[in-house]
Protein backbone atom coordinates (compact mmCIF):
# COMPACT_ATOMS: atom_id res chain seq x y z
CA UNK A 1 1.47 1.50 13.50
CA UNK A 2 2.06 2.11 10.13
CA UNK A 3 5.29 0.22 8.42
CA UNK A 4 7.73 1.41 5.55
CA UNK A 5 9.49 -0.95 3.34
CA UNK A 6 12.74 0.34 3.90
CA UNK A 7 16.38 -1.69 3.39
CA UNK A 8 15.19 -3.10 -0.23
CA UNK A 9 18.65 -4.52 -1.73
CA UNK A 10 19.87 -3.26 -5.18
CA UNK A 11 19.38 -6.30 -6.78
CA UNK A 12 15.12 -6.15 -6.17
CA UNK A 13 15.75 -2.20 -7.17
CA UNK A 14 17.17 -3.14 -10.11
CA UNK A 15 15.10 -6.47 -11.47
CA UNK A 16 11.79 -5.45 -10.31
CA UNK A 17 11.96 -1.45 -10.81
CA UNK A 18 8.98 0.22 -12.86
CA UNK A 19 9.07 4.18 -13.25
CA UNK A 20 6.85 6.45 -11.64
CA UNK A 21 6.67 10.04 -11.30
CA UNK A 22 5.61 12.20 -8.03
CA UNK A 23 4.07 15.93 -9.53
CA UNK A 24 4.20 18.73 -7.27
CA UNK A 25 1.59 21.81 -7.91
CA UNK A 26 2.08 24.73 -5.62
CA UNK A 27 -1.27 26.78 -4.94
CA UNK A 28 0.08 28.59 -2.25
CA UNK A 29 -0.23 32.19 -3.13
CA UNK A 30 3.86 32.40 -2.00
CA UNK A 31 6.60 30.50 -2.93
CA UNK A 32 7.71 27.13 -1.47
CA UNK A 33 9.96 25.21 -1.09
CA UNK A 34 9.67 20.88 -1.45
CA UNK A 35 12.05 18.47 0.09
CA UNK A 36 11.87 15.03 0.16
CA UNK A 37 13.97 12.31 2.14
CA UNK A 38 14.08 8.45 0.75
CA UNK A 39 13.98 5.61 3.29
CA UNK A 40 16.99 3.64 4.33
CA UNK A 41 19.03 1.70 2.20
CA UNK A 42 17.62 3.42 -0.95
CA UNK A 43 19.79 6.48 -2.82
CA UNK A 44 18.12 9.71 -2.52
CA UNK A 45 16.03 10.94 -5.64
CA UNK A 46 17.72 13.07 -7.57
CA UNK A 47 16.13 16.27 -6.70
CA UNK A 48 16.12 16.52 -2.76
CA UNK A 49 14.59 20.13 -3.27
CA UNK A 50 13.79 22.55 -5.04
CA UNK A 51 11.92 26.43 -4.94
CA UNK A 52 8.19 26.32 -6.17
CA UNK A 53 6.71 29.73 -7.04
CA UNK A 54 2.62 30.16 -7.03
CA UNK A 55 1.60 28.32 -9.91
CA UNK A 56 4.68 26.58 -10.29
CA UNK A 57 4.62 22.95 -10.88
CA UNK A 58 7.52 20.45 -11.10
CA UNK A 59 7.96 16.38 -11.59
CA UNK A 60 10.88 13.70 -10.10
CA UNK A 61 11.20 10.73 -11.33
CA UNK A 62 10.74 7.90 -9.63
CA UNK A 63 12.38 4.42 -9.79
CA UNK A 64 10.04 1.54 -7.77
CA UNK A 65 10.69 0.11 -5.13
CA UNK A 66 10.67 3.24 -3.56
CA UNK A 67 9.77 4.31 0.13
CA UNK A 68 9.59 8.05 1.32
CA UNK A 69 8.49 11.44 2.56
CA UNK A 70 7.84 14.83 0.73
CA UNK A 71 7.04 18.18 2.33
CA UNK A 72 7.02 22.38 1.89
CA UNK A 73 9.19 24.48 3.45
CA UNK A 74 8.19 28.19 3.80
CA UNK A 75 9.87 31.68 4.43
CA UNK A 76 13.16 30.48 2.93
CA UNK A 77 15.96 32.56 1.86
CA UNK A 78 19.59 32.60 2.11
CA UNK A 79 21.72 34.44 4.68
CA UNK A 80 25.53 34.18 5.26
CA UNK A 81 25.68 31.60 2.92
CA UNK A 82 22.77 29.34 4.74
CA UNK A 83 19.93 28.70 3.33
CA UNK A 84 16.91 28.03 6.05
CA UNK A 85 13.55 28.15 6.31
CA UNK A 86 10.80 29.39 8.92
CA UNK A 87 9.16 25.46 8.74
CA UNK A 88 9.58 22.09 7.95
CA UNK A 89 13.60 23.46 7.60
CA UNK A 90 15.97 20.01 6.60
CA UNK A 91 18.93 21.81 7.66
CA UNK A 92 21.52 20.88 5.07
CA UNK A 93 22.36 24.73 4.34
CA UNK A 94 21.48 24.33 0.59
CA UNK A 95 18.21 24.25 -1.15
CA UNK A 96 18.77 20.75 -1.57
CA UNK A 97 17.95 18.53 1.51
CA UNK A 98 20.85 16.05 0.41
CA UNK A 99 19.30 13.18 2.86
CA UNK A 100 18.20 15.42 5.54
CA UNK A 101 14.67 14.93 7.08
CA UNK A 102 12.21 17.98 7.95
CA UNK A 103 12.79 19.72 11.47
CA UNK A 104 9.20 19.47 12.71
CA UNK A 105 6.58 20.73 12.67
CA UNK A 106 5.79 19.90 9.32
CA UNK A 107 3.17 18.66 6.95
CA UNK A 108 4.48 15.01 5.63
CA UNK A 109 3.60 12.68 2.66
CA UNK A 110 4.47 9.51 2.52
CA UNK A 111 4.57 6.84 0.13
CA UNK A 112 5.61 3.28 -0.57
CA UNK A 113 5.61 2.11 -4.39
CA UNK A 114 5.59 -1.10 -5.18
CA UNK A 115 7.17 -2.46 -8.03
CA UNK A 116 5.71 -4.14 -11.42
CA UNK A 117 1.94 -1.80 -11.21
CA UNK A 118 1.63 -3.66 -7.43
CA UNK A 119 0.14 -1.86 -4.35
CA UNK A 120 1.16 1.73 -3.38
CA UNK A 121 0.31 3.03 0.01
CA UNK A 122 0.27 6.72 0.77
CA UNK A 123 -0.96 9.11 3.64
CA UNK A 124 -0.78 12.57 4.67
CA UNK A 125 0.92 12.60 7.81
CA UNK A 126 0.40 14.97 10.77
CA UNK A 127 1.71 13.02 13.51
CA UNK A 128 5.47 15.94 13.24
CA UNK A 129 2.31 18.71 13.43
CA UNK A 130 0.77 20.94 10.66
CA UNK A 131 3.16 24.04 8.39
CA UNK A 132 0.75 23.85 5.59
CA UNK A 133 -2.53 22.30 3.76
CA UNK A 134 -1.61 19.53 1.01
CA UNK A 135 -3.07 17.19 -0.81
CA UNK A 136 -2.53 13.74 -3.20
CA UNK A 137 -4.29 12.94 -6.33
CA UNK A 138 -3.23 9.38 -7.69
CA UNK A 139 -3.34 9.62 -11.63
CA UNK A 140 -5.08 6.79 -12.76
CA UNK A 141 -4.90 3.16 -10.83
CA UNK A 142 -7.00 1.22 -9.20
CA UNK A 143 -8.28 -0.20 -6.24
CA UNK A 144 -11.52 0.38 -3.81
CA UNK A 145 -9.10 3.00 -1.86
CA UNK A 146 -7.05 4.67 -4.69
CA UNK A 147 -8.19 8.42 -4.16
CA UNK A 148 -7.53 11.86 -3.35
CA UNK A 149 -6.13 12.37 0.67
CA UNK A 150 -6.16 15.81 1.42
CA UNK A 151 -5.35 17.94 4.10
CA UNK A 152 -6.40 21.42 3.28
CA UNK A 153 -7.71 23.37 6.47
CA UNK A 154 -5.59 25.87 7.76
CA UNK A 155 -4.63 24.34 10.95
CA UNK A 156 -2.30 26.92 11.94
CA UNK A 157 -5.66 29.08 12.77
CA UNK A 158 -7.52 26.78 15.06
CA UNK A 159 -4.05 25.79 16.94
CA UNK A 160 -3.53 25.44 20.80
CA UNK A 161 -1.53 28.75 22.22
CA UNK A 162 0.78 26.30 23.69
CA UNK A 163 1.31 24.10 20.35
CA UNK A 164 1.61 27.59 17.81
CA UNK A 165 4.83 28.27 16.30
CA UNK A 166 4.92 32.43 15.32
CA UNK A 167 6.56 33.88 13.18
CA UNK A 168 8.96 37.14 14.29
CA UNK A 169 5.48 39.58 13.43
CA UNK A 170 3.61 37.62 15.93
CA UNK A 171 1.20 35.37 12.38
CA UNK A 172 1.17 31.48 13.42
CA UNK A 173 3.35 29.69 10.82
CA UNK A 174 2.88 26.09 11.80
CA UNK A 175 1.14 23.78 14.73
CA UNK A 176 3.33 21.24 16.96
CA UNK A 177 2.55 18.24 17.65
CA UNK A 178 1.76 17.38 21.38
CA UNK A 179 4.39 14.93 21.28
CA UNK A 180 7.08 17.76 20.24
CA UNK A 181 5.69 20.27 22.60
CA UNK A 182 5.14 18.06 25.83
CA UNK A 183 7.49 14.74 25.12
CA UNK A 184 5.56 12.69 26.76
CA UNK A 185 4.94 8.90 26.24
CA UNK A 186 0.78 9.34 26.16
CA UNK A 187 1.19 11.85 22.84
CA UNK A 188 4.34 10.23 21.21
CA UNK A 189 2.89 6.36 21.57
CA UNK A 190 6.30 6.19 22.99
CA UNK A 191 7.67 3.74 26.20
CA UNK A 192 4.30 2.18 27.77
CA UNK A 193 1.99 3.74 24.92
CA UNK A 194 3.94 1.63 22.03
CA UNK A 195 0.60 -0.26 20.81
CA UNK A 196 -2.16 0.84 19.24
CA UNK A 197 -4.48 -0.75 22.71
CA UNK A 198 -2.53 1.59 24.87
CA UNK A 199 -1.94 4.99 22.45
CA UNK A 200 -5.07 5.60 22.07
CA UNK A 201 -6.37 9.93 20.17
CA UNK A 202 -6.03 13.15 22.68
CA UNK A 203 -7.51 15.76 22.79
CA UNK A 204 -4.71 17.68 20.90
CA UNK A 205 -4.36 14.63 18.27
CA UNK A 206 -8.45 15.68 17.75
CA UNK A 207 -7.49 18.96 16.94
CA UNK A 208 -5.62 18.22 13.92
CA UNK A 209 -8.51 14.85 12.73
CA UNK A 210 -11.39 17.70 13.36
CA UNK A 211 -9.91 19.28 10.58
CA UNK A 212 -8.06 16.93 8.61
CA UNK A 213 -10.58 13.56 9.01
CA UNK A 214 -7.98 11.57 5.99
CA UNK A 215 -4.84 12.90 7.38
CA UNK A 216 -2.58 11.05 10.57
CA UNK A 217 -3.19 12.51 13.28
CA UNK A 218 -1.13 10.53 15.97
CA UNK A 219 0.88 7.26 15.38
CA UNK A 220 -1.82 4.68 14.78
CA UNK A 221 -4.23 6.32 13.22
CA UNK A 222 -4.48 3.84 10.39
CA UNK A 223 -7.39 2.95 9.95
CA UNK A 224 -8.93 6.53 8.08
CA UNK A 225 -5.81 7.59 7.14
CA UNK A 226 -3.95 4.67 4.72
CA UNK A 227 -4.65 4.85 1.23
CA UNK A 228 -3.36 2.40 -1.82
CA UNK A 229 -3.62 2.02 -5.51
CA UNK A 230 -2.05 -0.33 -7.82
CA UNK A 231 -0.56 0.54 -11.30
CA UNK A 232 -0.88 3.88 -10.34
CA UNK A 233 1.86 5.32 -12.92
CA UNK A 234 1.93 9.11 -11.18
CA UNK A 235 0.63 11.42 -8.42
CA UNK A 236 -0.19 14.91 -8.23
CA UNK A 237 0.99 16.52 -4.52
CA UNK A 238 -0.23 19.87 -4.36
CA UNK A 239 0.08 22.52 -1.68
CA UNK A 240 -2.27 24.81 -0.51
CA UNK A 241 -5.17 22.51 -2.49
């Protein structure tokens, strides 16, 4: 299963940082709206979220060491003074996330960057389900596996009945995960299932690797879906690719 270098002490933040900066495109034809969540024992970034309008594109600044997830939320808006979303909601009440994860389901990247230009992993992550296609373009780098992942099928349209999420008009908005919808150790490689010899792909976890081959699809699918670069200096995310 894949690791996170999480718990990295101030000190190694401080002496071995480099800068690197995380782009986000949105070509979505509606607006959304990006969170991300930093591992633990690491501040948050300084922008937790933000809206992104068609088009739109925004940058954050990022300080390595750094471990950590970024994702869209869509139909957003505010209502008694709460702001929530339809999918992939953090549920801090503010357009910020302020340290709050994504309430699955909900299309995830995920990175780890090394300091000093040394190896970056990243993967698009399915294993919380599917809200929307997305993709990551290191900028520059190196190294035999330093390319594009994408995810960009629609997987909301070729989702299970009993894993859709609808929206109040009846239009499928995101697809759960098996795990999420059934809780059961087999699809969440949880209790007896907590090795890669025993969790082994379902046929729901196929659903979303038909259509997303480079993408997680269930906890230890590493093997197609881990990529790295070194001195990689930024990367493009872009929704709806």
């Amino acid at each position: 299963m894949k690791s996170w270098i999480f718990g990295l002490s101030l000190l190694t933040l401080i002496s071995e940082s480099h800068m690197a900066t995380l782009y986000t495109r949105n070509n979505c034809p509606f607006t959304v709206w990006p969170g991300t969540l930093t591992g633990a024992g690491i501040p948050q970034l300084s922008n937790t979220g933000f809206e992104l309008a068609p088009q739109a594109w925004n940058a954050i600044t990022v300080i390595a060491p750094w471990s950590g997830r970024l994702w869209a939320r869509t139909q957003c808006s505010t209502s008694s003074g709460l702001f929530t979303c339809a999918t992939a909601n953090c549920g801090s009440g503010q357009v910020a996330c302020n340290g709050v994860g994504a309430v699955p389901p909900a299309t995830l990247v995920e990175f780890t960057l090394a300091p000093n230009g040394g190896q970056d992993f990243y993967d698009i992550s399915l294993v919380d389900g599917f809200n929307l296609p997305i993709s990551v373009t290191p900028q520059s780098g190196s190294g035999p596996n330093c390319t594009i992942t994408s995810c960009s099928a629609n997987v909301n349209a070729i989702c299970p009945p009993e894993l859709i999420v609808k929206a109040s008009c009846g239009n499928a908005i995101a697809c759960k995960s098996a795990c999420l919808a059934f809780n059961q150790p087999k699809y969440c490689c949880s209790g007896e299932y907590n090795s890669p010899q025993k969790c082994e792909p379902t046929n729901y976890s196929m659903v979303f690797k038909n259509q997303c081959p480079q993408a997680y699809s269930y906890a230890y699918d590493d093997k197609t879906s881990i990529f790295t670069c070194s001195g990689a200096p930024n990367y493009l995310i872009t929704f709806c690719p």
